[in-house]
C-alpha atoms as a PDB file:
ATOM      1  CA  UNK A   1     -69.792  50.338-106.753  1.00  0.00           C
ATOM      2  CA  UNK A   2     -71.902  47.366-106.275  1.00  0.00           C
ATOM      3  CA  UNK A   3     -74.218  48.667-109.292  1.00  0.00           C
ATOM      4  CA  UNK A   4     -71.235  48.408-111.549  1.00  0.00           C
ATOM      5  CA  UNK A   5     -69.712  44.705-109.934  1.00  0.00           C
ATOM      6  CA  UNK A   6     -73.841  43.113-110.648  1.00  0.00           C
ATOM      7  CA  UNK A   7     -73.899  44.857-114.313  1.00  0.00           C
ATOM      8  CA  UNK A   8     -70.387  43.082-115.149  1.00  0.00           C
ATOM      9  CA  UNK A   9     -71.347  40.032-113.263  1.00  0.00           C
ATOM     10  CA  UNK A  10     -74.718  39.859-115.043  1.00  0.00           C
ATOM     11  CA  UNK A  11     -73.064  40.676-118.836  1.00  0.00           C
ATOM     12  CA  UNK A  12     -70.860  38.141-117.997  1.00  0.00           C
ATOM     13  CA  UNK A  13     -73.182  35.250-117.268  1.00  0.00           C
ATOM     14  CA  UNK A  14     -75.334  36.472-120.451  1.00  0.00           C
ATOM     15  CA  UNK A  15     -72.105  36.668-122.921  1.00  0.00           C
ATOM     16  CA  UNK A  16     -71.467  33.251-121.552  1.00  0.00           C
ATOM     17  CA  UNK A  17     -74.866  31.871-122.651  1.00  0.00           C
ATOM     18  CA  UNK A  18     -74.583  33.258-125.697  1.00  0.00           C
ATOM     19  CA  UNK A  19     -71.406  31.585-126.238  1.00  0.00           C
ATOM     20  CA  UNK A  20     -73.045  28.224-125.035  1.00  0.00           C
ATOM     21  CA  UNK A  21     -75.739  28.375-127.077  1.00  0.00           C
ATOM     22  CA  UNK A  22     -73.138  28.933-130.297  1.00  0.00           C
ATOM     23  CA  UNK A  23     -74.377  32.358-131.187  1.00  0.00           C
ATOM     24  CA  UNK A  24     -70.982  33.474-131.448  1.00  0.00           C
ATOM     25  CA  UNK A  25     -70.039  31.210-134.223  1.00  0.00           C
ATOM     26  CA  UNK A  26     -69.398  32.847-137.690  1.00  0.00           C
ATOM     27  CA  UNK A  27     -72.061  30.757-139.568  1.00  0.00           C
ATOM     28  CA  UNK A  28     -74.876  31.984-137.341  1.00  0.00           C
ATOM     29  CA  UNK A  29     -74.243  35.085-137.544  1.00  0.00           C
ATOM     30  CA  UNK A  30     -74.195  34.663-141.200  1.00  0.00           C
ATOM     31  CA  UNK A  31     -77.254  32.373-141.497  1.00  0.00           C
ATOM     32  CA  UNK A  32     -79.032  35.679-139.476  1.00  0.00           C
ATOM     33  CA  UNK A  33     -78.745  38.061-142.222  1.00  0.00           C
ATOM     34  CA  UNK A  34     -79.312  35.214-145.209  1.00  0.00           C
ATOM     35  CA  UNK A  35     -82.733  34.150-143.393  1.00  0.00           C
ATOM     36  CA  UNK A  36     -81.811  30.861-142.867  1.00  0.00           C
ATOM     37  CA  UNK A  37     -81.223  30.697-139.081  1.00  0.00           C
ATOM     38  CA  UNK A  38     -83.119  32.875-136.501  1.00  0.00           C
ATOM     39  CA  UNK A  39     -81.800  31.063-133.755  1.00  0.00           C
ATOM     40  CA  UNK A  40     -79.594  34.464-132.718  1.00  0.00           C
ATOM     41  CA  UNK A  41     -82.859  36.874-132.765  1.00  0.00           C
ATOM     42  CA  UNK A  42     -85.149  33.873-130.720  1.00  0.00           C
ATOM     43  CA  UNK A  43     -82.342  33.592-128.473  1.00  0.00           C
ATOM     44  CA  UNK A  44     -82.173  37.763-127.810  1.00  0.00           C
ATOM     45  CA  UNK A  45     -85.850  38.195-128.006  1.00  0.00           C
ATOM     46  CA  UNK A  46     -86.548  36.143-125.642  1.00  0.00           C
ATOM     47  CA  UNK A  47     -83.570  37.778-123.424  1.00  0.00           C
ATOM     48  CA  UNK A  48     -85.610  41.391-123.954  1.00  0.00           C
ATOM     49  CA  UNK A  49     -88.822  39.652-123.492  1.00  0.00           C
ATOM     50  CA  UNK A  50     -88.019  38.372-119.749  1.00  0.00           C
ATOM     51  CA  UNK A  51     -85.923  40.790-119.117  1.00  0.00           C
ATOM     52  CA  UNK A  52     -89.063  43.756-120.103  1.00  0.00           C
ATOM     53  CA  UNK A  53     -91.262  41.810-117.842  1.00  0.00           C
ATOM     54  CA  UNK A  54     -88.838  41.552-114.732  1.00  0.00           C
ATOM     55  CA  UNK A  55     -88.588  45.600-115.002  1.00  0.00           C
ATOM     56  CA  UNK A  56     -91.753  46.157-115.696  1.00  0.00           C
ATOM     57  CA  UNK A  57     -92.753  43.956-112.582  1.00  0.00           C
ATOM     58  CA  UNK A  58     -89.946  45.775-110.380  1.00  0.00           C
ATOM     59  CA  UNK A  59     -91.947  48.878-111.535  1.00  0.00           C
ATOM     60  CA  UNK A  60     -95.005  47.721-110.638  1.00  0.00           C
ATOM     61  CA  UNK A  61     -94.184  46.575-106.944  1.00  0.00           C
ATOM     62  CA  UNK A  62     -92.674  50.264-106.668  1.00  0.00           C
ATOM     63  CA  UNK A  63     -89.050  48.549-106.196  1.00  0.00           C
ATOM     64  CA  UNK A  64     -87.522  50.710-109.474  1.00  0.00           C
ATOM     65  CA  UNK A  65     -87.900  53.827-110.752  1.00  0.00           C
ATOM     66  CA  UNK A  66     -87.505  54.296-114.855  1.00  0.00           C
ATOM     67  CA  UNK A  67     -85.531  57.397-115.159  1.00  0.00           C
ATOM     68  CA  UNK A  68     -86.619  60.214-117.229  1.00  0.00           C
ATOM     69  CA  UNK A  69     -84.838  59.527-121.084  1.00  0.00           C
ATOM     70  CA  UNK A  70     -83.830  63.226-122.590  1.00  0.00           C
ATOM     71  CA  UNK A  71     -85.223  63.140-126.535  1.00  0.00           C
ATOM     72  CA  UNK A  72     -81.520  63.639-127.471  1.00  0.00           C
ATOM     73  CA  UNK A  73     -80.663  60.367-126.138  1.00  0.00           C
ATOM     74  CA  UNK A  74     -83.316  58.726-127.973  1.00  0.00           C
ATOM     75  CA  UNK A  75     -82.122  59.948-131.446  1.00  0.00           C
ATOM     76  CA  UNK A  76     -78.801  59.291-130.510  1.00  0.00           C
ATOM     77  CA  UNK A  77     -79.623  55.423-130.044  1.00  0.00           C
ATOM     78  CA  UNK A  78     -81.444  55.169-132.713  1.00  0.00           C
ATOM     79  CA  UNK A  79     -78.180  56.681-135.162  1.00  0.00           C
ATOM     80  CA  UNK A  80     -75.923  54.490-133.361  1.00  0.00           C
ATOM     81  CA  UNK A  81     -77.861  51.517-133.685  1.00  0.00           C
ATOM     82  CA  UNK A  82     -78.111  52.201-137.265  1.00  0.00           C
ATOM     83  CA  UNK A  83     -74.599  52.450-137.314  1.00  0.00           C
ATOM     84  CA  UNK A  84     -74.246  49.194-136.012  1.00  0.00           C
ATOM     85  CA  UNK A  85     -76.956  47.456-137.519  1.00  0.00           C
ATOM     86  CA  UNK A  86     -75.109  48.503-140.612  1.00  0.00           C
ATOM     87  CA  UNK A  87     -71.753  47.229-139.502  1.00  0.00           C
ATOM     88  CA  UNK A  88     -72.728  43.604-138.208  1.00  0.00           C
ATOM     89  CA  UNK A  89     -74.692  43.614-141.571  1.00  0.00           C
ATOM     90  CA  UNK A  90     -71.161  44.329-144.067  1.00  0.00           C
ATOM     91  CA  UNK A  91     -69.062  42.533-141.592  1.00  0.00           C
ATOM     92  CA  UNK A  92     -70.947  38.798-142.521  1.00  0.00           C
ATOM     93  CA  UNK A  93     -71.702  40.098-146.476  1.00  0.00           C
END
């Protein structure tokens, strides 16, 4: 139960960033997909970046265990984030 309170503690404190940092506005959303403003993918890239290295460092001090990912998972993501990718893209065209 603690697992699930840190996860919705942690998603919290990032959605709230994101809305400080006014990556939740329309425009920038907007600006994203005309190539204008890449302030969303710095801002999310550098959110994978340290969060890759923190795991990967976890990992490394034998602290975490990556869990074996079934191949059906895999092309499941990859559909559903096409999916999406397609929707965030026709939602600000």
């Amino acid at each position: 139960m603690t697992d699930y309170i840190l996860a919705l503690i942690l998603g919290i404190l990032f959605g709230f960033s994101l809305n400080k940092a006014g990556l939740t506005r329309y425009s920038k959303i907007v600006n994203v997909f005309r190539f204008t403003d890449m302030s969303v993918l710095k801002f999310m890239m550098t959110a994978l970046i340290v969060s890759m290295t923190g795991l990967y460092t976890l990992r490394g001090l034998g602290l975490l265990a990556f869990p074996r990912v079934p191949e059906t998972y895999i092309v499941g993501n990859l559909v559903g984030g096409l999916i999406f990718g397609m929707g965030m893209a026709l939602t600000g065209y």
